[in-house]
Protein backbone atom coordinates (compact mmCIF):
# COMPACT_ATOMS: atom_id res chain seq x y z
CA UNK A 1 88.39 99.78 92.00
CA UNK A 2 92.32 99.42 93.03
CA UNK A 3 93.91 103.04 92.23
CA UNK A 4 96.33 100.87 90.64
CA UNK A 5 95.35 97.10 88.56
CA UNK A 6 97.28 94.30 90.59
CA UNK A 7 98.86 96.51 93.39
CA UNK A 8 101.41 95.71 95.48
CA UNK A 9 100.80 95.85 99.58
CA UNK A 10 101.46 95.17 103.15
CA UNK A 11 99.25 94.21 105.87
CA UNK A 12 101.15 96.84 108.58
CA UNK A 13 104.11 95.28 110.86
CA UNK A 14 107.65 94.54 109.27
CA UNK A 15 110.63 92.85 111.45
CA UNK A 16 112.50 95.15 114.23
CA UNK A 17 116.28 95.16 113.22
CA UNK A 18 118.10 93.12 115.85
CA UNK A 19 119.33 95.97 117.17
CA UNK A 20 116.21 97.56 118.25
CA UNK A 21 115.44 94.08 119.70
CA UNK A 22 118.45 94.01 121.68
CA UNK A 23 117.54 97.99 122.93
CA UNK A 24 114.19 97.34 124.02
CA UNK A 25 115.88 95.54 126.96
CA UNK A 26 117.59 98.30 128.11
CA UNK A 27 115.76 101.34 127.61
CA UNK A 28 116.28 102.93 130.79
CA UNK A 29 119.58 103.25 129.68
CA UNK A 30 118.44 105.81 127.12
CA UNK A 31 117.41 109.62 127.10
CA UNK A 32 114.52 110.73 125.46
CA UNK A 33 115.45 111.73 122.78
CA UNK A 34 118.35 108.75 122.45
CA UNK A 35 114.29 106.60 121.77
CA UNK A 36 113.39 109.18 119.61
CA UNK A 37 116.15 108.67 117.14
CA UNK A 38 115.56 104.92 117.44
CA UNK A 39 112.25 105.11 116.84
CA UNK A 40 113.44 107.56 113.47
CA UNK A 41 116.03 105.01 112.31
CA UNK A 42 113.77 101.95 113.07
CA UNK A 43 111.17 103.53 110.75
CA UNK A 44 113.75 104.23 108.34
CA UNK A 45 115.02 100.59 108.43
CA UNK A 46 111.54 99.56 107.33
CA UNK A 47 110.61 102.15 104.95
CA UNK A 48 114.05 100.77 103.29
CA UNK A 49 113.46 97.86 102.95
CA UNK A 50 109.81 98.39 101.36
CA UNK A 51 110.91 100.93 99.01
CA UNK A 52 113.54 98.58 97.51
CA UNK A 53 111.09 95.93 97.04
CA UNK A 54 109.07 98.46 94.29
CA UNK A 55 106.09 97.93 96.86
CA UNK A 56 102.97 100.31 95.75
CA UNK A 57 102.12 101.01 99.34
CA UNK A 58 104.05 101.37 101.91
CA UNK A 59 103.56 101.55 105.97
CA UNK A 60 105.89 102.15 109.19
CA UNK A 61 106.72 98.78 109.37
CA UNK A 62 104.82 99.02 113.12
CA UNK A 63 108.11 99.92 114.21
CA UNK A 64 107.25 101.70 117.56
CA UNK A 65 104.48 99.30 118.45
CA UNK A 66 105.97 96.03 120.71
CA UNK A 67 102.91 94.31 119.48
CA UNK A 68 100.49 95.35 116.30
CA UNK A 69 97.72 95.76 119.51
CA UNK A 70 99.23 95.56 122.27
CA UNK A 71 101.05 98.56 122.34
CA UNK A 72 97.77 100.67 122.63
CA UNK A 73 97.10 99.35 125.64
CA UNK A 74 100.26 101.54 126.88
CA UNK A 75 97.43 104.86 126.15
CA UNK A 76 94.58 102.84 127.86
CA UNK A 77 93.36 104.76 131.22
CA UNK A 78 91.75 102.20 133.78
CA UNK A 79 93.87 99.09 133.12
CA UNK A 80 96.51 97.65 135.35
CA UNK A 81 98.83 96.33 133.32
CA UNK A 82 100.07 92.17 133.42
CA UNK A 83 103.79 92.58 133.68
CA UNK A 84 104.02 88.75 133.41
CA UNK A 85 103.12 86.25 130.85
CA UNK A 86 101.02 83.28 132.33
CA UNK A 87 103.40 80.62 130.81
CA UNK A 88 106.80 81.52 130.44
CA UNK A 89 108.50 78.58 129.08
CA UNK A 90 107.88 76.15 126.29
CA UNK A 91 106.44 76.19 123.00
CA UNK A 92 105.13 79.52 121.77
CA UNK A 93 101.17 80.25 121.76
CA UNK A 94 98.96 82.70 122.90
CA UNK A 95 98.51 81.26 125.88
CA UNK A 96 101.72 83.41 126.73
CA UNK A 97 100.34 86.79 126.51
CA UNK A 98 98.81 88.00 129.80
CA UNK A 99 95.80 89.86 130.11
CA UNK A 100 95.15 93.20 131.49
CA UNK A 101 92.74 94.14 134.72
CA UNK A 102 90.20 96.76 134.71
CA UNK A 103 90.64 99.07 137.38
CA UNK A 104 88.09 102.18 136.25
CA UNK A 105 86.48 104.15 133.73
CA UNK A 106 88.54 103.07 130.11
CA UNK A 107 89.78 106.54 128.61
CA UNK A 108 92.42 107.24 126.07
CA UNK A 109 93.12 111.04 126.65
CA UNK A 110 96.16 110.75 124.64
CA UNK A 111 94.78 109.36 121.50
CA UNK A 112 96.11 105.80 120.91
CA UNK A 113 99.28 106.85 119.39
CA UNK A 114 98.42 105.85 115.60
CA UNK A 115 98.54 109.55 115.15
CA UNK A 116 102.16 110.63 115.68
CA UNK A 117 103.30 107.18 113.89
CA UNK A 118 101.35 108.46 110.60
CA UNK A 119 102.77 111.82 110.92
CA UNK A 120 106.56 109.77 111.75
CA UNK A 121 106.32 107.92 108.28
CA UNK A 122 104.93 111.15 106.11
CA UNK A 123 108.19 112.84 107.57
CA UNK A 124 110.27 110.11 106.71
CA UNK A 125 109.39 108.28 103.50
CA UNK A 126 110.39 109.32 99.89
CA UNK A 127 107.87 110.45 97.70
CA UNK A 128 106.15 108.01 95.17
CA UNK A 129 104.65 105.06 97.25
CA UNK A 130 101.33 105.28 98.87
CA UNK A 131 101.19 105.75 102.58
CA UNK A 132 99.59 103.43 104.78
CA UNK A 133 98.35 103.27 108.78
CA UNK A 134 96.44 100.71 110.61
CA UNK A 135 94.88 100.26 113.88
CA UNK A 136 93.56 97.62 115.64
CA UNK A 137 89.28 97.43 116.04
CA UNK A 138 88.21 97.14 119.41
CA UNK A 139 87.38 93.42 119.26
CA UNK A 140 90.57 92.73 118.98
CA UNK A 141 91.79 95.24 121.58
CA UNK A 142 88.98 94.33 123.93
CA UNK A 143 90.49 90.51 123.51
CA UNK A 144 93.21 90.72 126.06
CA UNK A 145 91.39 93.00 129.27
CA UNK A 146 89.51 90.98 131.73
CA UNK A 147 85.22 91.93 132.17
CA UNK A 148 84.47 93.07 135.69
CA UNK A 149 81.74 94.45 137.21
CA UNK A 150 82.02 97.57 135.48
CA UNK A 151 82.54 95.78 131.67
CA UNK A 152 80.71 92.51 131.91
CA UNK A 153 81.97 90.46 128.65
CA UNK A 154 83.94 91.11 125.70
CA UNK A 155 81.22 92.88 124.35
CA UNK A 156 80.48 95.82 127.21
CA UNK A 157 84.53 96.31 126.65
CA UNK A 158 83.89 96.46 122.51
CA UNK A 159 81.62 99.35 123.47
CA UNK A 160 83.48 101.38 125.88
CA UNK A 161 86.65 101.07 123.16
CA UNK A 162 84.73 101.55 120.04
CA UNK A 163 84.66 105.66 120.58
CA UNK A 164 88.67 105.68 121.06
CA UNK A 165 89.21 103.43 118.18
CA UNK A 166 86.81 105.58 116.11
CA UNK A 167 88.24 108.94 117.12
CA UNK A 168 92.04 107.40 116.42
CA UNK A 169 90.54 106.97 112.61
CA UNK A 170 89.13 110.30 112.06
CA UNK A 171 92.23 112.09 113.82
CA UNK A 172 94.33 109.97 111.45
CA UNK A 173 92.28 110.99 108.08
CA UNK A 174 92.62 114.77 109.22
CA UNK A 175 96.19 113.98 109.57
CA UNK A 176 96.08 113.41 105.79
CA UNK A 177 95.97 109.61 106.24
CA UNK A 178 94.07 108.19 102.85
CA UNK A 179 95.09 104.61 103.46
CA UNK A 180 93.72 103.11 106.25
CA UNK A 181 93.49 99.31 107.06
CA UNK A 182 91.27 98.61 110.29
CA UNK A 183 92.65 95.27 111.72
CA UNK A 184 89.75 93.07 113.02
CA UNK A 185 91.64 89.63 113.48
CA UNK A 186 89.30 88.28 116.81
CA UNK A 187 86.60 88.52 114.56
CA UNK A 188 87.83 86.35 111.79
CA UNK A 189 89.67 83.92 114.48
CA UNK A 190 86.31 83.46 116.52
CA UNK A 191 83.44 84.28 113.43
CA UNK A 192 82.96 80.49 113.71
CA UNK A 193 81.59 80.47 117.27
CA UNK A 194 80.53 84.10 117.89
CA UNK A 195 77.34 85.86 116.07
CA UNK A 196 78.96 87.00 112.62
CA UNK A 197 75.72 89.94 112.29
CA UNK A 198 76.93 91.68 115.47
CA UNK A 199 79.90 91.59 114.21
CA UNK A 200 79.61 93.51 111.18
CA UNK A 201 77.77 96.25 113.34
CA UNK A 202 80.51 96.68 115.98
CA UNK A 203 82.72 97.21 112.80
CA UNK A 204 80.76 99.70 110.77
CA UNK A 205 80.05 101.28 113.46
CA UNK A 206 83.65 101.77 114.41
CA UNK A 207 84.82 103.08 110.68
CA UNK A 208 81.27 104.81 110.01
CA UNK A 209 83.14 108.66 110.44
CA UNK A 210 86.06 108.06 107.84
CA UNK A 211 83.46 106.12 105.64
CA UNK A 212 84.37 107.73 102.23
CA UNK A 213 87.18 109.99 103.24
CA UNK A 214 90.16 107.66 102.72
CA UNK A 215 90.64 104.12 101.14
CA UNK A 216 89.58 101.93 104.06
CA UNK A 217 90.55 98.46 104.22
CA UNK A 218 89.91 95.25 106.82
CA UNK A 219 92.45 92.34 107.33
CA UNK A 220 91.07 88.92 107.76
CA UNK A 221 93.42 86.58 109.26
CA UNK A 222 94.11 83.38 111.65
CA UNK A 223 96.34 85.12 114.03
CA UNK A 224 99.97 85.14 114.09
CA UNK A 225 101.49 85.40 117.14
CA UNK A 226 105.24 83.71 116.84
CA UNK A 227 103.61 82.47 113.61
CA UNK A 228 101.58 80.51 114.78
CA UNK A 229 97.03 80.89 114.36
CA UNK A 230 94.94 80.41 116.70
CA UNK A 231 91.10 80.41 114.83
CA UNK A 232 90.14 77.62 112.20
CA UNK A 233 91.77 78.20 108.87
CA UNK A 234 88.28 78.29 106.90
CA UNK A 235 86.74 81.82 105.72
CA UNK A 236 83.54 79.77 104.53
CA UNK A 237 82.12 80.76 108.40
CA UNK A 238 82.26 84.36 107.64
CA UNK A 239 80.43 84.62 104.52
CA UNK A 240 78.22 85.94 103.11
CA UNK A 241 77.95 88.11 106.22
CA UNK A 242 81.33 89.85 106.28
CA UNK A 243 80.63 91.22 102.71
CA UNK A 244 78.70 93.60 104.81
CA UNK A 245 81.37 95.34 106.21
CA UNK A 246 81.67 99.06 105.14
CA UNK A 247 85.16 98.98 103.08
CA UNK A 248 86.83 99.39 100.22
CA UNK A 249 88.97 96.73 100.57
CA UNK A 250 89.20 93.06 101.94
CA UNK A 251 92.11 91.01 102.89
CA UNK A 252 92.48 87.17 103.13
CA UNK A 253 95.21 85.36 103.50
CA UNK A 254 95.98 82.48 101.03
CA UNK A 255 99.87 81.84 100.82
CA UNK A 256 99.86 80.22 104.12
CA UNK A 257 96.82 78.07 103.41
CA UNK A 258 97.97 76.48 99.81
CA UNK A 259 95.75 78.76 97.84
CA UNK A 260 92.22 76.81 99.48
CA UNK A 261 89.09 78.78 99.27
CA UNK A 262 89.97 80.86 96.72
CA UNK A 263 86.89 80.91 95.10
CA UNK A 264 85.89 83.55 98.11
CA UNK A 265 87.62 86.37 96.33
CA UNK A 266 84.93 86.18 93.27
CA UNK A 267 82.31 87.01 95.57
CA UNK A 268 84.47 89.41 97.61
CA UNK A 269 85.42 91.25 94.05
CA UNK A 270 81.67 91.26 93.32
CA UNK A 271 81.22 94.29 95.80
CA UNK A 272 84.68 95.94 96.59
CA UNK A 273 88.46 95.19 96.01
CA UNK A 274 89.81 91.82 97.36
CA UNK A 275 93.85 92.12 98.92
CA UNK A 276 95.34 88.47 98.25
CA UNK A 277 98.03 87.02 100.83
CA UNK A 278 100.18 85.65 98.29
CA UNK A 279 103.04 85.25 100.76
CA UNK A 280 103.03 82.90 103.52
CA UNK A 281 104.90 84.86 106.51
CA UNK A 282 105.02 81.58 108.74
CA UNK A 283 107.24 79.50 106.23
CA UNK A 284 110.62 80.18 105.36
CA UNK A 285 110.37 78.54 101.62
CA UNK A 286 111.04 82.07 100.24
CA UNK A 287 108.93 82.55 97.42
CA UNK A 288 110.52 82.57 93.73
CA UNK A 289 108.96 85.42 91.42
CA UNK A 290 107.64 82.37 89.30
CA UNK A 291 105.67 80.98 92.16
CA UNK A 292 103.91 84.95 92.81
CA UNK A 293 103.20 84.41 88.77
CA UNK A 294 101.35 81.35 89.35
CA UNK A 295 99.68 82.89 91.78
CA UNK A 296 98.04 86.18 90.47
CA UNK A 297 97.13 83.97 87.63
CA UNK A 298 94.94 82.07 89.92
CA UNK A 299 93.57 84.75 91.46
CA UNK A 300 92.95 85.96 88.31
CA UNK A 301 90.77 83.69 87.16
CA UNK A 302 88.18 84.46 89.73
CA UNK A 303 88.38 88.28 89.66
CA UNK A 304 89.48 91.04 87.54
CA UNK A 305 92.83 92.95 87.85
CA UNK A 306 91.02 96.22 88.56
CA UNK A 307 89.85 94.49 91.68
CA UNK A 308 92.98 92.49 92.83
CA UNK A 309 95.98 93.99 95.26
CA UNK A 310 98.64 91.33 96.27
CA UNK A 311 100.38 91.05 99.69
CA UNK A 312 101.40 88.68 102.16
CA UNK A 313 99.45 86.76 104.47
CA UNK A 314 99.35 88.73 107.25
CA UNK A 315 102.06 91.38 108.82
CA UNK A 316 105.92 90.03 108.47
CA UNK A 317 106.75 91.47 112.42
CA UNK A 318 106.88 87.34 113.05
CA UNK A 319 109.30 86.58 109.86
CA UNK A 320 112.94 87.39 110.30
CA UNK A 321 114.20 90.33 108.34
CA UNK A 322 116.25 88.72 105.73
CA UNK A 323 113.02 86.71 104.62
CA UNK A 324 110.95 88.94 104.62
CA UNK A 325 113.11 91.33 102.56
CA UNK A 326 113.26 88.50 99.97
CA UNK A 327 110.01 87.35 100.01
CA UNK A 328 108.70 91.36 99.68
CA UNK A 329 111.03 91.61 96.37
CA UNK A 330 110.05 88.46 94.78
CA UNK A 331 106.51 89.42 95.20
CA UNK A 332 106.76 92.57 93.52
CA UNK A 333 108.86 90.87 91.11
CA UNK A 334 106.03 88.63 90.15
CA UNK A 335 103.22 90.93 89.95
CA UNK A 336 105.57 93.40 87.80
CA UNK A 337 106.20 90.41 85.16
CA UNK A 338 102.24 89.58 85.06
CA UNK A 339 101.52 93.47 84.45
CA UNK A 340 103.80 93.15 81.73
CA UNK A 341 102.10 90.13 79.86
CA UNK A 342 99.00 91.44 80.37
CA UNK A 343 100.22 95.26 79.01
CA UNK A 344 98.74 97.19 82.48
């Protein structure tokens, strides 16, 4: 059951000010520790901005991270990295994101870096909201390296990342992490084409150590990438079988999708907690509090309040800041008036 009835959440990323957009470009220009105060007042921007919304739970924002994945790729050993996208002009899609070559043995003798950005926000955040981290599984991760000899599909890469992903998640729970959301997005973007069963083992198998030690959670989305998906919009291809995963918690994004299957959350509640996107973070009709009312209504008709979190669709990194502020505030203005009527 939710720690708290009708919580509010976040899936992980939150907009980089401009200015950290604009210092990116340049950061040869800086010292080390010139970064590490960006990275502190980046962090800061986001915790901010979260706090002031009344969210229950909180993250980094993803500040650090260029990417919500592709940033661990920067910790990979054995990849040569694409310094290039593929297609460099026109319309935004995923086409635009290059993939990486296998040069050796994949190793990650650093850690992926998930660590220090948990320890970053506990140093940083005010007391009261509950602390959140999320990596990526190593479906997704494995998505953008290309098989060779060595790693013959997607798959044979899975494996050889699953061990780093795993010992990211048990290094963050000993790190005092008790919120963690494993993002899984391939497998919800390609669950319609690829076997859903082998699925679910790759992922238990990846959270199976922190299995009971901290609130674990899984996001299913569509992709986002300059807000735009990438998979069918439909969850009816991954059920029943991703009930099976071993979580707490399951997100699905609704907002974005006018509310449609959300009969899928009465058989999610049935076995664990179900987040709702309630908050579409590739439109920029902001949200009024009376729309998030109608909304946790609706979703309360098919499963309990001790079952429901809210949040948006999927991370805001895509939204620009000022929307995302408002749309964050408006949320948790919602969900605070429906508490209220309903006395929790």
């Amino acid at each position: 059951m939710q720690p708290r009835p009708l919580r509010s959440t976040v899936i992980g990323s939150y907009p980089f000010p401009a200015w950290l957009e604009f210092a990116t470009e340049f950061l040869d220009e800086f010292g080390a520790d010139d970064v590490a105060e960006m990275q502190d007042d980046a962090v800061r921007c986001a915790i901010h901005d979260q706090v002031a919304s009344g969210l229950d739970v909180i993250t980094d924002g993803e500040q650090t991270r260029f990417d919500f994945n592709l940033s661990f790729y920067g910790f990979l050993e054995g990849i040569r990295m694409e310094s290039d996208s593929p297609r460099r002009y026109g319309p935004p899609a995923h086409d635009q994101r290059g993939k990486h070559e296998i040069v050796g043995p994949l190793r990650a003798a650093r850690g992926l870096g998930a660590v220090e950005e948990f320890e970053r926000l506990v140093r940083l955040a005010p007391h009261g909201p509950e602390l959140k981290a999320s990596v990526p599984g190593p479906y997704t991760l494995a998505g953008r390296l290309l098989p060779n000899n060595q790693y013959k599909d997607r798959f044979e890469v899975t494996e050889a990342l699953l061990p780093m992903v795993r010992d990211e998640l048990e290094a963050l729970v000993k790190a005092g992490c008790t919120e963690l959301t494993v993002d899984e997005p391939s497998m919800s973007c390609y669950a319609y084409r690829e076997d859903r069963r082998r699925l679910v083992d790759i992922f238990n198998r990846t959270v199976e150590p922190v299995v009971g030690r901290c609130r674990l959670s899984t996001h299913l989305c569509f992709g986002n990438f300059k807000g735009h998906a990438v998979g069918p919009r439909r969850y009816a291809p991954m059920f029943p079988d991703f009930l099976d995963f071993t979580v707490d918690e399951i997100h699905v994004e609704m907002a974005g999708r006018e509310m449609a299957e959300i009969e899928v959350i009465a058989e999610i509640a049935k076995q664990r907690d179900v987040a709702v996107g309630i908050i579409d973070v590739k439109s920029y009709y902001i949200e009024t509090p009376e729309d998030i009312v109608r909304r946790v209504k609706l979703c309360l008709e098919h499963a309990p309040a001790e079952r429901l979190s809210f949040a948006p669709d999927c991370g805001l990194s895509q939204t620009a800041r000022w929307a995302a502020r408002q749309k964050l505030i408006n949320m948790v203005a919602g969900i605070k008036q429906v508490r209220e009527e309903l006395g929790l």
